[in-house]
Protein backbone atom coordinates (compact mmCIF):
# COMPACT_ATOMS: atom_id res chain seq x y z
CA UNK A 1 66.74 86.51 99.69
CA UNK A 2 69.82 85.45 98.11
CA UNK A 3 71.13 88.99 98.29
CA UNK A 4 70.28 88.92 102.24
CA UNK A 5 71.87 85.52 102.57
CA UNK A 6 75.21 86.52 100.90
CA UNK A 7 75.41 89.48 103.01
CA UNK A 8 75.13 87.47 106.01
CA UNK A 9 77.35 85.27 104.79
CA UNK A 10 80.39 87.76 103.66
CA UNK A 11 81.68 87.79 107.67
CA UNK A 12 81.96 84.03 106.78
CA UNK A 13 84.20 84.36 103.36
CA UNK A 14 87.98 85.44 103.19
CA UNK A 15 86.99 88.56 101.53
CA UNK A 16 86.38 90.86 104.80
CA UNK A 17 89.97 89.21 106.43
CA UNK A 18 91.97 89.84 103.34
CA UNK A 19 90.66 93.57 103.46
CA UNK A 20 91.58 93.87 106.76
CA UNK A 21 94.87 92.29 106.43
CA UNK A 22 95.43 94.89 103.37
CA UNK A 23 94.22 97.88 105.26
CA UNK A 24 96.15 96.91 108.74
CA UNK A 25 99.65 96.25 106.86
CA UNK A 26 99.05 99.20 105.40
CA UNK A 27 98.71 101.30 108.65
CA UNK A 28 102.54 100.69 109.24
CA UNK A 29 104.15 100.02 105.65
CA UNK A 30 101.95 102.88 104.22
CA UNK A 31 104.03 105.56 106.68
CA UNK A 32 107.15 103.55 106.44
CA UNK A 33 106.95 103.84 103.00
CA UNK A 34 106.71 107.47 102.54
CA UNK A 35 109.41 108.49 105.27
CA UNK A 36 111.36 105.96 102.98
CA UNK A 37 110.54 107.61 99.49
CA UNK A 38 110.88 111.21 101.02
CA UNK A 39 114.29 110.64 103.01
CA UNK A 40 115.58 109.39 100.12
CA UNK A 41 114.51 111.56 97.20
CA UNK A 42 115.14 114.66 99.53
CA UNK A 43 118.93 113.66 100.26
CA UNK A 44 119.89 112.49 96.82
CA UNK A 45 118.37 115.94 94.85
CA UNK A 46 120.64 117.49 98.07
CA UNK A 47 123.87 116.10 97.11
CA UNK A 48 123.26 115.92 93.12
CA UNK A 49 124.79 119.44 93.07
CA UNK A 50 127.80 118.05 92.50
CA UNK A 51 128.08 115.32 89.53
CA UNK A 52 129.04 113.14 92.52
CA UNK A 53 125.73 112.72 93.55
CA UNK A 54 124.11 111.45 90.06
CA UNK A 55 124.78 107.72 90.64
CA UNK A 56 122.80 108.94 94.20
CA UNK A 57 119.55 109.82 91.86
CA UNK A 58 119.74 106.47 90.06
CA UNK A 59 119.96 104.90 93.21
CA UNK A 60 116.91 106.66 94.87
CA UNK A 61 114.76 105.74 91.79
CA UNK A 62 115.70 102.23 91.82
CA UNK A 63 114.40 102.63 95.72
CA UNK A 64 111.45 104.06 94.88
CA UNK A 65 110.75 101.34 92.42
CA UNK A 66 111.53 98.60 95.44
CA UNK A 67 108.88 100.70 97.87
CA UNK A 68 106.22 100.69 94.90
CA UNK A 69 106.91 96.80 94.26
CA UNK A 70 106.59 96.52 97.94
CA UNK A 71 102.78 97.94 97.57
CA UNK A 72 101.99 95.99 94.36
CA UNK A 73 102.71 92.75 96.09
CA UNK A 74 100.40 93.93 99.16
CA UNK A 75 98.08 94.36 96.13
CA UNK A 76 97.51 90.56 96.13
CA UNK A 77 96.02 90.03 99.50
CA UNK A 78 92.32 91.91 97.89
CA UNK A 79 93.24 91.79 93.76
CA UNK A 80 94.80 90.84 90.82
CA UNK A 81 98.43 91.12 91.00
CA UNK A 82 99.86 94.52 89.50
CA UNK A 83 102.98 94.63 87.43
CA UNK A 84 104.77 97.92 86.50
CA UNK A 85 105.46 99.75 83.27
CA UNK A 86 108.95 100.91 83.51
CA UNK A 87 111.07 101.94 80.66
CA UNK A 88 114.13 99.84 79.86
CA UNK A 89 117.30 101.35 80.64
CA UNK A 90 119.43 98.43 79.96
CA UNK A 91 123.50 99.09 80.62
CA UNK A 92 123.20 102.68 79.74
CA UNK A 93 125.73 104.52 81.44
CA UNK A 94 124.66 106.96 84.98
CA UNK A 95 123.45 110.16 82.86
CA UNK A 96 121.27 107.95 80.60
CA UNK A 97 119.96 106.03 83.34
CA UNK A 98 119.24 109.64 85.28
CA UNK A 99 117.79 111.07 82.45
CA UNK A 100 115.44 107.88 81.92
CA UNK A 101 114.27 106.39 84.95
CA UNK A 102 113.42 110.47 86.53
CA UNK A 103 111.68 111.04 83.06
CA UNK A 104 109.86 107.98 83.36
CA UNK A 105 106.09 108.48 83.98
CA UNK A 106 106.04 105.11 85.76
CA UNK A 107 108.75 106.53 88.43
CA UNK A 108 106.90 110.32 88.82
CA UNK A 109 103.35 107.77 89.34
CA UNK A 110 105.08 106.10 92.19
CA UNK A 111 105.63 109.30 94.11
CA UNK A 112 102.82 109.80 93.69
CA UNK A 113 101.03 107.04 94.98
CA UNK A 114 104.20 106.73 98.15
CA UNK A 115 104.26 110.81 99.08
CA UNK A 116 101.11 112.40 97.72
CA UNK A 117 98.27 110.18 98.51
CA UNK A 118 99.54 108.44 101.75
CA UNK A 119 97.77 110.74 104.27
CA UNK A 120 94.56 110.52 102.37
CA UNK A 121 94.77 106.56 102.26
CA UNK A 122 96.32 106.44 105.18
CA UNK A 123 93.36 108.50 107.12
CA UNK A 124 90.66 106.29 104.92
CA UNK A 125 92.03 102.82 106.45
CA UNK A 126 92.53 103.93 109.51
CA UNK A 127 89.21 105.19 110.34
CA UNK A 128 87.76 101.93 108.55
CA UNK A 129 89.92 100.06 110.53
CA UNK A 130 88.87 101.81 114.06
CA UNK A 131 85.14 101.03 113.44
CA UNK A 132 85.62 97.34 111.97
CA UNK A 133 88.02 96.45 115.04
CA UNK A 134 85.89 98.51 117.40
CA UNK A 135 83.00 95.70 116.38
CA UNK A 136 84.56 93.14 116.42
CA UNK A 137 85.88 93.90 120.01
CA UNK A 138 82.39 94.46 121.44
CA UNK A 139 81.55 90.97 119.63
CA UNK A 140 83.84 89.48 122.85
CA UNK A 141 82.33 91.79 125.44
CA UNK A 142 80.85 88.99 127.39
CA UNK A 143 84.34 87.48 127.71
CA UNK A 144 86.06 90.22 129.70
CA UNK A 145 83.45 93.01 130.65
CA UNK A 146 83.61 91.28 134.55
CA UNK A 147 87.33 92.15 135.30
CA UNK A 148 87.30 95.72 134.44
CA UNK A 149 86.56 97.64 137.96
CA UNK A 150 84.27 101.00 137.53
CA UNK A 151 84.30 103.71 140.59
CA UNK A 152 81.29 105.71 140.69
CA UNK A 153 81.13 109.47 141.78
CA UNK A 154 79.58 107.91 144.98
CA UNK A 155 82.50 105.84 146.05
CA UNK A 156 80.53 102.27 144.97
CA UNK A 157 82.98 100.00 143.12
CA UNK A 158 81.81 97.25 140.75
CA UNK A 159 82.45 95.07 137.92
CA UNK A 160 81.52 95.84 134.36
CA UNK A 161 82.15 97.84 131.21
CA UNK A 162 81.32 101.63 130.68
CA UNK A 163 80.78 102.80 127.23
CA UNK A 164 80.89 106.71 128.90
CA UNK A 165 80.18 108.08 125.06
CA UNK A 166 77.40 106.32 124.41
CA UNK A 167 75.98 106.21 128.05
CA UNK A 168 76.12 102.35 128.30
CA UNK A 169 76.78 100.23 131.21
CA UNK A 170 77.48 96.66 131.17
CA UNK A 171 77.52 95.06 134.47
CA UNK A 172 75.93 91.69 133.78
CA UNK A 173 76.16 88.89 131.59
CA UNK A 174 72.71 89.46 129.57
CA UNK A 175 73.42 93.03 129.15
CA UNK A 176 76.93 92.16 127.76
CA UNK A 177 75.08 89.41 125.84
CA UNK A 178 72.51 91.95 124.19
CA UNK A 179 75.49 94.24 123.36
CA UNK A 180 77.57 91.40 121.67
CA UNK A 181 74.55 90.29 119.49
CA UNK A 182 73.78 94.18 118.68
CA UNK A 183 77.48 94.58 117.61
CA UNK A 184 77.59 90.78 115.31
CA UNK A 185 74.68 92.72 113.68
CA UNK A 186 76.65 95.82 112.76
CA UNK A 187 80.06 93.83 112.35
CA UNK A 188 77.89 92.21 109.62
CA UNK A 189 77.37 95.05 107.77
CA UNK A 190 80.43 96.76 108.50
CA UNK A 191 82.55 94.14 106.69
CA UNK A 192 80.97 95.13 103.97
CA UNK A 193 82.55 98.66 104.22
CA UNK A 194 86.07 96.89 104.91
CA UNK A 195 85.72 95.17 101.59
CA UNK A 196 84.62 98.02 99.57
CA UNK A 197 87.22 100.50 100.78
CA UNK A 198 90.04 97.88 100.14
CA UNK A 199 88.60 97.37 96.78
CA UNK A 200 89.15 101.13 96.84
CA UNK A 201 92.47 101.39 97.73
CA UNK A 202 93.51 98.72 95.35
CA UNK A 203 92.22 100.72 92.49
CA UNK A 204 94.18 103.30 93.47
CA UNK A 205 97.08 101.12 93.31
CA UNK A 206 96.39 99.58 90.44
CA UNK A 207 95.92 102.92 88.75
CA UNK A 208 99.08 104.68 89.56
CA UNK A 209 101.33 101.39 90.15
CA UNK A 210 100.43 99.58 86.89
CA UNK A 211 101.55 100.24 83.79
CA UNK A 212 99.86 103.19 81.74
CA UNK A 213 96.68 103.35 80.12
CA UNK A 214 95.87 105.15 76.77
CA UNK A 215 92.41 106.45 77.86
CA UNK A 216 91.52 106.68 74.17
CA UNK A 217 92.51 103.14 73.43
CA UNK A 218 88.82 102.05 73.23
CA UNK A 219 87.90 104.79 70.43
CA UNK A 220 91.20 104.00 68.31
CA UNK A 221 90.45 100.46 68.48
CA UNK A 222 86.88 101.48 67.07
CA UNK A 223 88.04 103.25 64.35
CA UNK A 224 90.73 101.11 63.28
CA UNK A 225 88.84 98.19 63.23
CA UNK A 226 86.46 97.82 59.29
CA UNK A 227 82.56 99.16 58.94
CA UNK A 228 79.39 97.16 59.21
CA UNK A 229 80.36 95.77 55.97
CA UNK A 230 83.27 93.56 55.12
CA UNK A 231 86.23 94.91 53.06
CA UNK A 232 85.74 92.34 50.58
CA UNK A 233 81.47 93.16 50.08
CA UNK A 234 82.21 96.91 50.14
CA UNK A 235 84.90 96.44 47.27
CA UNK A 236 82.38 94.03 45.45
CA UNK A 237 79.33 96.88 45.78
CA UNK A 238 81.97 99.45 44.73
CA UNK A 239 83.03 97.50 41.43
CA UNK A 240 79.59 96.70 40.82
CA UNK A 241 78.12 100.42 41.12
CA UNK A 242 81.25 101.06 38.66
C-alpha cells in the first residue's frame, strides 16, 4: 500500500518537474551544445597548420570545458552537483597548455559526452518528452476540445476533438471527461518514466563529466587495508610461535 500510495503521489513531488525541466532544457542546449563543440574543434584543428593557430586549440578546449560546465550545472535540477577533474596547467606557456589540456582525459570525456552521445540522449528525451507532454495535454482536454471544428467526409461540421490514430472522437463534455481521467491515470505512471530516464541521463553525465574513477579502487583499498587480525596480535602470535 505504501508503495501504491507513493506512486500516486510522485505526480505530486518536484521529482517528475525537475526531470522534465532537465530533459526539456536539454532538447535545445543539448543541440546547441554540440554545433558549439563541433564548430569549434573543427575550425581550430583547420587553422593549427600553421603555429598561428595553437593559441586557437587552447582556446577551443577552454570552450569545450565552458559547454561541459554548462551541462554539469543542468546536472543540479535531478542530482548531486558534478565537478570536473581537469589537470592543472597553471601559467604554462601555449605549447604546454596544448599539449596538456588535448591530452587531458577529462577534455577527450567531454567530447564525448557534447559530440558522441548527443543524438542518442538527445532521441531518448525527446521521445520521453513527446509521451509525458502528450499526457499531460489530454489531462486539459475538457478545457478546449469544444473550439476545435471537425468536417466530416459528409459535409456535417461540428465541435470536438479527433484522435484520427487512435479512432477517438470527443464531441462532448463526458467523453472529454472520461478521456482526461484515462490520461491522469497514465500521466501517473508515466512520470515515473520521466524520472527514471533523467536519473539516466544524469548518470551519464556524471560519468563522463566528473572527475575519473579508478574502477579498481575498491580491490586496492581491500588489499591495502590489514587481515582479520590486528598487526599488533599477528606480531604477538608470531613472537610467541618463535
Amino acid at each position: 500500500m505504501s508503495r501504491a500510495a507513493s506512486a500516486v503521489r510522485l505526480p505530486l513531488t518536484r521529482a517528475p518537474w525537475a526531470a522534465t525541466a532537465y530533459l526539456g532544457s536539454y532538447l535545445a542546449l543539448g543541440p546547441a551544445l554540440f554545433v558549439a563543440t563541433v564548430v569549434v574543434v573543427a575550425v581550430a584543428c583547420v587553422l593549427s597548420i600553421s603555429w598561428l593557430g595553437f593559441p586557437l586549440l587552447v582556446g577551443a578546449a577552454g570552450i569545450v570545458r565552458g559547454c561541459a560546465d554548462i551541462e554539469r550545472w543542468r546536472t543540479r535540477l535531478v542530482a548531486e552537483p558534478i565537478t570536473g577533474g581537469y589537470l592543472a596547467v597553471g601559467d604554462a606557456g601555449v605549447f604546454t597548455q596544448l599539449r596538456v589540456r588535448w591530452t587531458d582525459p577529462a577534455t577527450r570525456r567531454d567530447c564525448g559526452y557534447l559530440m558522441a552521445l548527443m543524438p542518442a540522449l538527445l532521441l531518448l528525451d525527446a521521445a520521453t518528452m513527446l509521451l509525458w507532454l502528450t499526457l499531460l495535454a489530454g489531462i486539459t482536454v475538457p478545457l478546449w476540445f469544444w473550439t476545435i471544428p471537425q468536417t466530416w467526409p459528409d459535409g456535417r461540421t461540428e465541435h470536438g476533438l479527433h484522435i484520427a490514430p487512435l479512432g477517438i472522437w470527443l464531441g462532448d463534455l463526458p467523453s472529454a471527461l472520461v478521456f482526461a481521467a484515462v490520461c491522469v491515470v497514465l500521466a501517473a505512471a508515466a512520470s515515473h518514466l520521466v524520472v527514471a530516464v533523467a536519473a539516466l541521463h544524469a548518470r551519464v553525465a556524471r560519468a563522463l563529466l566528473g572527475p575519473a574513477t579508478d574502477p579498481l579502487a575498491a580491490a586496492k583499498r581491500v588489499l591495502a587495508e590489514p587481515g582479520p587480525l590486528p598487526p599488533w596480535r599477528l606480531d604477538q602470535r608470531i613472537s610467541r610461535s618463535t
